[in-house]
C-alpha atoms as a PDB file:
ATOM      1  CA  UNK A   1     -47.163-224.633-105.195  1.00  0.00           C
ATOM      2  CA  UNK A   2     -45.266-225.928-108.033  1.00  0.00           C
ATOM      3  CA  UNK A   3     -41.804-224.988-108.890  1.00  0.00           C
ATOM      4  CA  UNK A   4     -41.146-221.671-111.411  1.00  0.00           C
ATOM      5  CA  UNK A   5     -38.720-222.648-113.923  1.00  0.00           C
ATOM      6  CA  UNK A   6     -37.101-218.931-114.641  1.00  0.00           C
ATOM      7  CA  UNK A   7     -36.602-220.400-118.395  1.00  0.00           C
ATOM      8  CA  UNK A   8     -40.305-220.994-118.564  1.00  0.00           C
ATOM      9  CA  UNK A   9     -40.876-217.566-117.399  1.00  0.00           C
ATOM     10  CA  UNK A  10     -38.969-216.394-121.008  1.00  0.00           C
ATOM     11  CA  UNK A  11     -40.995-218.209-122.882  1.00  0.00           C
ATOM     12  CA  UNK A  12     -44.237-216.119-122.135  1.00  0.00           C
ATOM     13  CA  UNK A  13     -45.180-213.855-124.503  1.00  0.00           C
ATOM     14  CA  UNK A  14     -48.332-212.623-123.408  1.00  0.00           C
ATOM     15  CA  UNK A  15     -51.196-211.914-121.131  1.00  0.00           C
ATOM     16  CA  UNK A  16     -53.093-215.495-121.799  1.00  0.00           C
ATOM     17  CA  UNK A  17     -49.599-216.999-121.361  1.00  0.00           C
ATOM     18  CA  UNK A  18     -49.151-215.625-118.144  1.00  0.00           C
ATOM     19  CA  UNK A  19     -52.388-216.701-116.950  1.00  0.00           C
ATOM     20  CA  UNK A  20     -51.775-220.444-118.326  1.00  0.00           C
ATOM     21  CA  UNK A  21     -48.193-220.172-116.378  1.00  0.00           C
ATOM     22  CA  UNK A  22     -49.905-219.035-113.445  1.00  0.00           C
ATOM     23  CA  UNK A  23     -52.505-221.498-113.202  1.00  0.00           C
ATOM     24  CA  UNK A  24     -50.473-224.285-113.919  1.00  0.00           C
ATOM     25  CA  UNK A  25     -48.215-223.481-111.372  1.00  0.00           C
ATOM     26  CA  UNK A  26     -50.842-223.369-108.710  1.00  0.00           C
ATOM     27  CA  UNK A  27     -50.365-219.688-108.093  1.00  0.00           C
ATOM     28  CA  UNK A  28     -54.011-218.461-108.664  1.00  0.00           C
ATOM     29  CA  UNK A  29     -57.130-220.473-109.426  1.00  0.00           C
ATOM     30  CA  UNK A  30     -58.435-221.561-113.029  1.00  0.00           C
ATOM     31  CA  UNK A  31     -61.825-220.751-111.418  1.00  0.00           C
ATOM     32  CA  UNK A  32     -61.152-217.015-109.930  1.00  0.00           C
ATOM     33  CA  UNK A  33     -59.987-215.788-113.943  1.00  0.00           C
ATOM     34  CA  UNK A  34     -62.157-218.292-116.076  1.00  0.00           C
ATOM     35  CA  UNK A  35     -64.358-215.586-117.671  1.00  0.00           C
ATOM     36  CA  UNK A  36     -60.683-214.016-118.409  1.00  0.00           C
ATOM     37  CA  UNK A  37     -59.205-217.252-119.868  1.00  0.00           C
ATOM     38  CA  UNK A  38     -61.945-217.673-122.057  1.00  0.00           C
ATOM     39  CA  UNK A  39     -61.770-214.371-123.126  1.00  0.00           C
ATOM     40  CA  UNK A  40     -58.065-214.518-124.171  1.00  0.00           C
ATOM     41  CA  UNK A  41     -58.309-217.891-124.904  1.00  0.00           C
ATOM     42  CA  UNK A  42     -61.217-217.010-127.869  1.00  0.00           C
ATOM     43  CA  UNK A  43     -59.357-214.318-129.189  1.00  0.00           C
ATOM     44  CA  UNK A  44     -56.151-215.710-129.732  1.00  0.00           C
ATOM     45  CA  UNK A  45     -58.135-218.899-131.469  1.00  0.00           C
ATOM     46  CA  UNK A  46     -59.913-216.084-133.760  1.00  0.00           C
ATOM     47  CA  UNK A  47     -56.749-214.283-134.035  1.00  0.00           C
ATOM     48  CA  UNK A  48     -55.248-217.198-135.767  1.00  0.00           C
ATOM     49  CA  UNK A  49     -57.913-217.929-137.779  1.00  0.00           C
ATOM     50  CA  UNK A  50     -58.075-214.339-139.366  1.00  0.00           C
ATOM     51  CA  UNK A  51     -53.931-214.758-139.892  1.00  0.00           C
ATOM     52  CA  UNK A  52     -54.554-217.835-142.154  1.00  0.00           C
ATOM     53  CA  UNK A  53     -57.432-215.590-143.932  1.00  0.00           C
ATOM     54  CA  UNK A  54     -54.405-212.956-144.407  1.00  0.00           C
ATOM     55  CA  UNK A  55     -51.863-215.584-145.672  1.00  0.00           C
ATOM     56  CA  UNK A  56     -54.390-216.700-148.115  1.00  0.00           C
ATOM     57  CA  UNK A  57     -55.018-213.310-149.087  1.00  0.00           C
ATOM     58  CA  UNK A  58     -51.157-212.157-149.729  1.00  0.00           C
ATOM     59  CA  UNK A  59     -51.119-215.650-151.440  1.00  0.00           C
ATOM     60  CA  UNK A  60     -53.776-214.617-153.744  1.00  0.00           C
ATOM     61  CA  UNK A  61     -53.036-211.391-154.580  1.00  0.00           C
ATOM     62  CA  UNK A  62     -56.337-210.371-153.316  1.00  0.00           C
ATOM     63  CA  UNK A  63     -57.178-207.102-151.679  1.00  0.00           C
ATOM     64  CA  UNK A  64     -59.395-206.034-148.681  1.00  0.00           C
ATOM     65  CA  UNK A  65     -60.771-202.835-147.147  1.00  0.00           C
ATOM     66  CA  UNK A  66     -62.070-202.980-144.139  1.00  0.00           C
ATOM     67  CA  UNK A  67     -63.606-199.659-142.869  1.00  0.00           C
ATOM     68  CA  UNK A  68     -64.351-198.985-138.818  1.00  0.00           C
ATOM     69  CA  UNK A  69     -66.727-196.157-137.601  1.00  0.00           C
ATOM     70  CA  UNK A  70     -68.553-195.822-135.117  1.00  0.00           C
ATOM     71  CA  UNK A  71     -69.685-193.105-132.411  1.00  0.00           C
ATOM     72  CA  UNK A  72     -67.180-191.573-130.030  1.00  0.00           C
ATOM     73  CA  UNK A  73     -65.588-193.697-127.662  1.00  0.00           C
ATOM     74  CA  UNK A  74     -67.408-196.727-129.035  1.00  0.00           C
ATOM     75  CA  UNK A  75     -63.350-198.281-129.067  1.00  0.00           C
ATOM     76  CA  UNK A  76     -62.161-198.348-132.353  1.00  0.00           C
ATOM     77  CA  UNK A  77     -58.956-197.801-131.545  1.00  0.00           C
ATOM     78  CA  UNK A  78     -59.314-200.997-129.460  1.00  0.00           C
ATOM     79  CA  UNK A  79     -61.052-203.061-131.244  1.00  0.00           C
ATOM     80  CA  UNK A  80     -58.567-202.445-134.290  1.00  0.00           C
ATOM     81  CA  UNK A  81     -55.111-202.711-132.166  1.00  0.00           C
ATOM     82  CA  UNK A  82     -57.124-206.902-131.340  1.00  0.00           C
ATOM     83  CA  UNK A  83     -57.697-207.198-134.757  1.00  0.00           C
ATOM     84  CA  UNK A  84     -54.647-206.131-136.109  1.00  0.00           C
ATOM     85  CA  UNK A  85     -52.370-207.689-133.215  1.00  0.00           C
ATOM     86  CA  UNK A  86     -51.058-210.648-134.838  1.00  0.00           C
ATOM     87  CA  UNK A  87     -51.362-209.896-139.019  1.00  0.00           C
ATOM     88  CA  UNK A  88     -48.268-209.902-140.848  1.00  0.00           C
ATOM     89  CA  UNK A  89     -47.169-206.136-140.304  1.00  0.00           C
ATOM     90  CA  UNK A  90     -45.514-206.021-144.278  1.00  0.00           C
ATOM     91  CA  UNK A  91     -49.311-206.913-145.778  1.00  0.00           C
ATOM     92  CA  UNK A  92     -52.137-204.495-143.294  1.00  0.00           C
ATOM     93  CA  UNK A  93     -51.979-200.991-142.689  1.00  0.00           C
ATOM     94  CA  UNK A  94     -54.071-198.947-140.422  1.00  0.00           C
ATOM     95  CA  UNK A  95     -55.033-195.587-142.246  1.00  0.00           C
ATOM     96  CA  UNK A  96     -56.724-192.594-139.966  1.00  0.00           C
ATOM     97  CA  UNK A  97     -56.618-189.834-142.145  1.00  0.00           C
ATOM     98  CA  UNK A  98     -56.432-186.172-140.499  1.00  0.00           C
ATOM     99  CA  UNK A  99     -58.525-183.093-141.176  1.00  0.00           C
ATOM    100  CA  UNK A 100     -58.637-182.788-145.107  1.00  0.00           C
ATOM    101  CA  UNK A 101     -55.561-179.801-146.008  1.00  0.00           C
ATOM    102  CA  UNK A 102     -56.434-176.867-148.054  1.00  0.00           C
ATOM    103  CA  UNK A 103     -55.557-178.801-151.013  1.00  0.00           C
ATOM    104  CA  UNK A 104     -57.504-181.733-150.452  1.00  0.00           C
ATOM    105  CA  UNK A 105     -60.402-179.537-149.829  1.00  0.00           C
ATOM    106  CA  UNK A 106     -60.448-178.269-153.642  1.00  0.00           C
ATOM    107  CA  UNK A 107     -60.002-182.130-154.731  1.00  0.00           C
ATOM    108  CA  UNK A 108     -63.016-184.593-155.129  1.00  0.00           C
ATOM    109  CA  UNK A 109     -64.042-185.633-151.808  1.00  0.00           C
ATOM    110  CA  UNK A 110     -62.964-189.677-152.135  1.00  0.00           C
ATOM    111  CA  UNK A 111     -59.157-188.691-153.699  1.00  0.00           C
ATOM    112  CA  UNK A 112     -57.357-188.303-150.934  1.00  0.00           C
ATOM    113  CA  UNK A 113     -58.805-192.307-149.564  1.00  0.00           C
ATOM    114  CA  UNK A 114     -58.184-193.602-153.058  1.00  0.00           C
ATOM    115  CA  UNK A 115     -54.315-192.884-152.125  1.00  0.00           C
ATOM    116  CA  UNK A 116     -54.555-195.233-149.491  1.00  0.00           C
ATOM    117  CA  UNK A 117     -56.791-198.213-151.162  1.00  0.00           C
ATOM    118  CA  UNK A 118     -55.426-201.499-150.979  1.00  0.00           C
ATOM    119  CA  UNK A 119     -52.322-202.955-152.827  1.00  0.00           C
ATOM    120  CA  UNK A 120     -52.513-206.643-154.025  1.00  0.00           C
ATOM    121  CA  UNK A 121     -51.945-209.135-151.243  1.00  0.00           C
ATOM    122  CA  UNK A 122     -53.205-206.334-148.791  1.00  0.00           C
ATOM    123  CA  UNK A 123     -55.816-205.676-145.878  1.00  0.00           C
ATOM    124  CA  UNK A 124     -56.210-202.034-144.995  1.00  0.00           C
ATOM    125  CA  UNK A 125     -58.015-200.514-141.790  1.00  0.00           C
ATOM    126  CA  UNK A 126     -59.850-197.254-142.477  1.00  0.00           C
ATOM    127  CA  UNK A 127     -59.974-195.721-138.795  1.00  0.00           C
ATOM    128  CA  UNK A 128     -63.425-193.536-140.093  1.00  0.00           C
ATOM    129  CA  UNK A 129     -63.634-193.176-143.312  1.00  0.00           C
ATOM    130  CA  UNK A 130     -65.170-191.321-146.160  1.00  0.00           C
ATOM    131  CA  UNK A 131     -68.323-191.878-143.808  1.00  0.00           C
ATOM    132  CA  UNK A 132     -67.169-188.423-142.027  1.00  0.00           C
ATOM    133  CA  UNK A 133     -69.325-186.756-144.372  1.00  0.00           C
ATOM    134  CA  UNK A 134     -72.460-188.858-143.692  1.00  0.00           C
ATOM    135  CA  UNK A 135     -72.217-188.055-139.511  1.00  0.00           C
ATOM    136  CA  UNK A 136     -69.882-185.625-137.967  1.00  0.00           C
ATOM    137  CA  UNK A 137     -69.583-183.192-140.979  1.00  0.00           C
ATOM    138  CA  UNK A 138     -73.648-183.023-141.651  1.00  0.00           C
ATOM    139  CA  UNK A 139     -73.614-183.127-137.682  1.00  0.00           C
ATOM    140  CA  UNK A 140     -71.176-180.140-137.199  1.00  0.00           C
ATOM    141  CA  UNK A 141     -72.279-178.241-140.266  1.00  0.00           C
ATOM    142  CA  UNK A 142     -68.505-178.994-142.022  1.00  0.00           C
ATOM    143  CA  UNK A 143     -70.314-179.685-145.253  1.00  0.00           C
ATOM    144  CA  UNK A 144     -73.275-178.234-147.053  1.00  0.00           C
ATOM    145  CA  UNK A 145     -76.206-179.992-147.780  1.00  0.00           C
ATOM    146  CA  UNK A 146     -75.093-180.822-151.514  1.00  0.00           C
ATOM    147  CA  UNK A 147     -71.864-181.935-150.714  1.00  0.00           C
ATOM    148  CA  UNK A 148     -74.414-184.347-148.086  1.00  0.00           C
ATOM    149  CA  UNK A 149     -77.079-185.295-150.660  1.00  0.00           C
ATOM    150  CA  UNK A 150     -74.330-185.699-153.459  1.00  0.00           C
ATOM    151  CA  UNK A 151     -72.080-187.753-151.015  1.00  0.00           C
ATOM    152  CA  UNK A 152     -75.007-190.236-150.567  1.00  0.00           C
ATOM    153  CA  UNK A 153     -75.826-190.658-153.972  1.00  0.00           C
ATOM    154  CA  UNK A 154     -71.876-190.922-155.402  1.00  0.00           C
ATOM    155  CA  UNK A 155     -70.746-193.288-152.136  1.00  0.00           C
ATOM    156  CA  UNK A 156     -72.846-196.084-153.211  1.00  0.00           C
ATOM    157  CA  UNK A 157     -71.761-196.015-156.844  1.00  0.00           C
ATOM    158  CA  UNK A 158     -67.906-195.544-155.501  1.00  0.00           C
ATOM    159  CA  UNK A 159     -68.105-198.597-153.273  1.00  0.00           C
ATOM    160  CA  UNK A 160     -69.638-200.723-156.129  1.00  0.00           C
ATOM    161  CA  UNK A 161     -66.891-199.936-158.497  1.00  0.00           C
ATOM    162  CA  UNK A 162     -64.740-200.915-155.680  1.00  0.00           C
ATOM    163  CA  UNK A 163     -66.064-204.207-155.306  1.00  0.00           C
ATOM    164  CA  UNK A 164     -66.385-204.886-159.492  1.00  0.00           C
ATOM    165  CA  UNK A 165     -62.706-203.861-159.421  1.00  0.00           C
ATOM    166  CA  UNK A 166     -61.612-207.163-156.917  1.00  0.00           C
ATOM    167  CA  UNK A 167     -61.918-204.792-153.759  1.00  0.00           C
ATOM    168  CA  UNK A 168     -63.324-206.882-150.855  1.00  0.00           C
ATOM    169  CA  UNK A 169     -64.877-204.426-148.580  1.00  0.00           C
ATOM    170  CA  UNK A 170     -66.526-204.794-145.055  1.00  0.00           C
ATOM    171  CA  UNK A 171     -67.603-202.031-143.618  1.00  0.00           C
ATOM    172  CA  UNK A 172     -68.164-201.942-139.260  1.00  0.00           C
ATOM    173  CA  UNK A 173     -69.981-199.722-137.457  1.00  0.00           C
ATOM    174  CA  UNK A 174     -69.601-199.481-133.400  1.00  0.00           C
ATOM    175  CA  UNK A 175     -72.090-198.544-131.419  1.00  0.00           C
ATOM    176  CA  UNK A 176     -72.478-197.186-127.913  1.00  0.00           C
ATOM    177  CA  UNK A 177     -75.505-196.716-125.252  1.00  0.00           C
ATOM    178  CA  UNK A 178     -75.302-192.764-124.056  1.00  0.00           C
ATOM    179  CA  UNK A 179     -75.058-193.894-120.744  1.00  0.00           C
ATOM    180  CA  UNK A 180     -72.171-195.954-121.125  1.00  0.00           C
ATOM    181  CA  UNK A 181     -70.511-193.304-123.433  1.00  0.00           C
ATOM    182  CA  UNK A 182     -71.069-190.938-120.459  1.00  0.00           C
ATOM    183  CA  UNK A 183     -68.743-193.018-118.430  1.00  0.00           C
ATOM    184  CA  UNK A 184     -65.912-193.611-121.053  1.00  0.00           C
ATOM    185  CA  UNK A 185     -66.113-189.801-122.124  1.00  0.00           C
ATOM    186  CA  UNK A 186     -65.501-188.740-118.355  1.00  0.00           C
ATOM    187  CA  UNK A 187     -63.046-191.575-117.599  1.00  0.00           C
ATOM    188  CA  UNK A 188     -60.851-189.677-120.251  1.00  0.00           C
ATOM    189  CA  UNK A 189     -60.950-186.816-118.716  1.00  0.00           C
ATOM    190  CA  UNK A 190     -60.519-187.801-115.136  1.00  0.00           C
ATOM    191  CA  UNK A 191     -57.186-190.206-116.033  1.00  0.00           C
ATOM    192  CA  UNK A 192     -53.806-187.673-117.503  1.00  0.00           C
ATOM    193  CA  UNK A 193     -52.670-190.728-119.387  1.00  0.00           C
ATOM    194  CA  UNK A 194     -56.158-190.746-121.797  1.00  0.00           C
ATOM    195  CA  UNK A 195     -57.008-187.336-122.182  1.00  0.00           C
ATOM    196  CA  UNK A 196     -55.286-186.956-125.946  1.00  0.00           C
ATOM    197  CA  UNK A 197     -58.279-188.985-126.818  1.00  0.00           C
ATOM    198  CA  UNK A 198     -61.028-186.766-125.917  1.00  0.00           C
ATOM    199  CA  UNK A 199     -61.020-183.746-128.781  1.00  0.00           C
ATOM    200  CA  UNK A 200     -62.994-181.096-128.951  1.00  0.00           C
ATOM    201  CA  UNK A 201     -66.077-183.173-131.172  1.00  0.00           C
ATOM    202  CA  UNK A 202     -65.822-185.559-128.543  1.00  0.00           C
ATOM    203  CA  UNK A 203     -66.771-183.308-125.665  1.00  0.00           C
ATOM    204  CA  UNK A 204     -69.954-182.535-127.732  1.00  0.00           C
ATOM    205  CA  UNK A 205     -70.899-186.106-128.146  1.00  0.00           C
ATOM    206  CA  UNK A 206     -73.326-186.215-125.371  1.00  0.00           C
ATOM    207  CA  UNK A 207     -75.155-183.191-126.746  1.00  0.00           C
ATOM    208  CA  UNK A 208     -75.325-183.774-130.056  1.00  0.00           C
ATOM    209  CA  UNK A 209     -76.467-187.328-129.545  1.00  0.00           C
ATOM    210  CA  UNK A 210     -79.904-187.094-130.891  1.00  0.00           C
ATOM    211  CA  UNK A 211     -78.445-185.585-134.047  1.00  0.00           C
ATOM    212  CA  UNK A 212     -75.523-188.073-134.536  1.00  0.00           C
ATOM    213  CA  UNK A 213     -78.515-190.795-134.224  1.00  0.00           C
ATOM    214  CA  UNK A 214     -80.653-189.375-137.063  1.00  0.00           C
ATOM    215  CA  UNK A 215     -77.690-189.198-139.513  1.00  0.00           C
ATOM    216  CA  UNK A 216     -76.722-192.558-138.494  1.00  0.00           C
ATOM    217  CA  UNK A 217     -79.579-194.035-138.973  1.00  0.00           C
ATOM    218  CA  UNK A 218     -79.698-192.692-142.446  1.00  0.00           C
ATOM    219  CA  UNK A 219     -76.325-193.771-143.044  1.00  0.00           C
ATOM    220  CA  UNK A 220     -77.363-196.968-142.763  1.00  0.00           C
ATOM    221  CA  UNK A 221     -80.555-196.718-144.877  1.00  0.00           C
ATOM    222  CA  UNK A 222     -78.926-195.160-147.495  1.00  0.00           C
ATOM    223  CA  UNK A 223     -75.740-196.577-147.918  1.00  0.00           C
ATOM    224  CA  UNK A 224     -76.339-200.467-146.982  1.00  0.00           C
ATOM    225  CA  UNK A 225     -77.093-203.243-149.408  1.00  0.00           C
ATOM    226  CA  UNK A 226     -77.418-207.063-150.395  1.00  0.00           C
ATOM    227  CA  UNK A 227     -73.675-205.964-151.286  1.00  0.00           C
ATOM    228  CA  UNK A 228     -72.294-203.667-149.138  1.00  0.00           C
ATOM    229  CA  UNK A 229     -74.014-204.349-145.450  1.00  0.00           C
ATOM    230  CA  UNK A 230     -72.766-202.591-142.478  1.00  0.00           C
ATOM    231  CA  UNK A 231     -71.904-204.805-139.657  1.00  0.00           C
ATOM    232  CA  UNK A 232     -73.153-203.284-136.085  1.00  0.00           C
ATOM    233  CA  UNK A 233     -71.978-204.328-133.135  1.00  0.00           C
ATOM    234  CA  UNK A 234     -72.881-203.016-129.652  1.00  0.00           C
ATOM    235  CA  UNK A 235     -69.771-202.077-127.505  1.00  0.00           C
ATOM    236  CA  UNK A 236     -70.734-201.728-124.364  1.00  0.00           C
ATOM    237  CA  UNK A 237     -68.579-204.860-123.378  1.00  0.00           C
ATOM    238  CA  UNK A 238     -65.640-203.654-125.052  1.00  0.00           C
ATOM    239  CA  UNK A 239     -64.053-207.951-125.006  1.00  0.00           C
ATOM    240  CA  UNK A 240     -67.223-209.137-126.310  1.00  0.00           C
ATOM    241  CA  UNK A 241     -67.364-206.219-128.870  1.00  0.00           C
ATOM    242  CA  UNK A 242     -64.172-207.429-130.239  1.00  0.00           C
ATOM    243  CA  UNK A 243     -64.463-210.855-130.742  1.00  0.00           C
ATOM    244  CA  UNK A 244     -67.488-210.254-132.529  1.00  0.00           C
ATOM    245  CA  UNK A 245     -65.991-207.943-134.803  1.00  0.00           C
ATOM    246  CA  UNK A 246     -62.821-210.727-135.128  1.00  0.00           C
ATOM    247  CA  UNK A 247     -66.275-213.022-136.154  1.00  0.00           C
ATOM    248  CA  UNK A 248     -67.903-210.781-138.375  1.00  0.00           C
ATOM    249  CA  UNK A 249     -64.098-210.390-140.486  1.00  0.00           C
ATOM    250  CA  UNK A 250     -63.031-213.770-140.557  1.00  0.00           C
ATOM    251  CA  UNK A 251     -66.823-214.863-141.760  1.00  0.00           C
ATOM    252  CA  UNK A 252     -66.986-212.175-144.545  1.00  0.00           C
ATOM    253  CA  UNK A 253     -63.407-213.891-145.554  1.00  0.00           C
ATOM    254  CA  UNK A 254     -64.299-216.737-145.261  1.00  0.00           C
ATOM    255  CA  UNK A 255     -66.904-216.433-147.979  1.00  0.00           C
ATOM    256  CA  UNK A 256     -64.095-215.906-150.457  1.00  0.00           C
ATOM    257  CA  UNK A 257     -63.646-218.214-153.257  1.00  0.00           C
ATOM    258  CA  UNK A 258     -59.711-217.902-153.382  1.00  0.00           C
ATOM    259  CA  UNK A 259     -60.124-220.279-156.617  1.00  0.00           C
ATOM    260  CA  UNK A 260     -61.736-217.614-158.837  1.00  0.00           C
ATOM    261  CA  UNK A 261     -59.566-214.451-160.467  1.00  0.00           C
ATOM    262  CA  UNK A 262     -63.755-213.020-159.742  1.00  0.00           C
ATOM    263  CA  UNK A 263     -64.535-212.217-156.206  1.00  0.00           C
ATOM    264  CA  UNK A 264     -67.758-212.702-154.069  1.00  0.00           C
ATOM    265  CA  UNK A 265     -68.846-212.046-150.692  1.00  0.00           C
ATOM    266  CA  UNK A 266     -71.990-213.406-149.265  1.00  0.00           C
ATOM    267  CA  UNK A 267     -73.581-211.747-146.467  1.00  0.00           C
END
């Protein structure tokens, strides 16, 4: 075994450092952790590549939503937190907007998320979305069926205004088998430290899942296009869930021409 230089040791700064350190040093085998190593080793390479995309963004005074649903315990929380980990903190925020207040009930139903649109030189996270009223509220009877058709019809014209304004937008969806979201669901109840995640909609998850599928389903008939896709990617492996989605955002940047004051993404 090779010799462990304590100031070495200080240098490491995370959990595909450690690994490297370890391996180097003869203290566990390359072999035993490579599907680990090439885990970490893909996501800090794509985690790098979406920080440039965000430099040349701030640069450019461009601006970019990027909205995450998805059904419950599906790991957007996750999935986000790897996406997010290495961005320059001053230019992204993360915005998971709480139950509507009696105020925001009498307002239009996109106000309160046009308070937290994107500044110049900014990526913003929507953690759900306005997409609450095309699932859980239709699924849980929190809206009529107006305030559903009408939400359909207006959320199409909203995002396209968006996008004619400058407003990149990439819109994810997550997606779960039931079996699997059987597992997580009860993992979160069995283990003290996760139980905050599992609310009260979540318990009905399993139950309503025939429902949740029909209104995703139209979801994504009636409010994807040429322009506005949604991106779905199966979660069951939660790693290889978010490397895709890493994939899927740096791609859809990619596609940028940072040359032109007119934005275009290609899909």
């Amino acid at each position: 075994m090779a010799e462990v230089n304590l100031n070495d040791l200080e240098k490491i700064n995370n959990k595909k450092e450690i690994i490297d350190f370890l391996v180097e040093h003869n203290v566990i085998k390359e072999d035993k952790f490579k599907e680990k190593l090439a885990y970490e080793r893909e996501l800090k390479d794509l985690q790098k590549d979406l920080l440039e995309l965000q430099l040349q963004v701030i640069k450019n005074n461009k601006r970019v939503l990027i909205i995450f649903e998805g059904r419950d315990a599906a790991g957007k929380g996750g999935t986000i937190s790897r996406v997010t980990e290495y961005l320059n903190p001053k230019k992204y925020r993360v915005e998971a907007l709480p139950k509507p207040t009696e105020k925001e009930q009498g307002q239009w139903y996109f106000q309160r998320y046009f308070e937290k649109l994107p500044n110049a030189g900014e990526i913003v996270f929507f953690d759900r979305s306005w997409y609450n009223r095309a699932v859980v509220e239709p699924v849980f009877n929190f809206c009529t069926k107006d305030q559903y058709d009408k939400f359909l019809k207006q959320v199409v014209e909203v995002e396209q205004l968006l996008q004619d304004d400058g407003i990149i937008l990439i819109k994810i969806f997550l997606t779960i088998t039931k079996e699997e979201q059987a597992k997580r669901l009860q993992k979160r109840k069995d283990n003290e430290l996760k139980q905050w995640k599992l609310g009260a909609l979540d318990e009905k998850a399993q139950e309503l899942w025939d429902d949740y599928s029909a209104y995703i389903e139209t979801m994504f008939q009636k409010t994807g296009s040429e322009h506005s896709p949604w991106i779905e990617i199966e979660t069951d492996s939660k790693k290889d869930a978010r490397l895709i989605a890493l994939k899927a955002i740096c791609a859809e940047l990619s596609n940028i021409n940072f040359s032109d004051n007119i934005l275009s993404i290609h899909s």
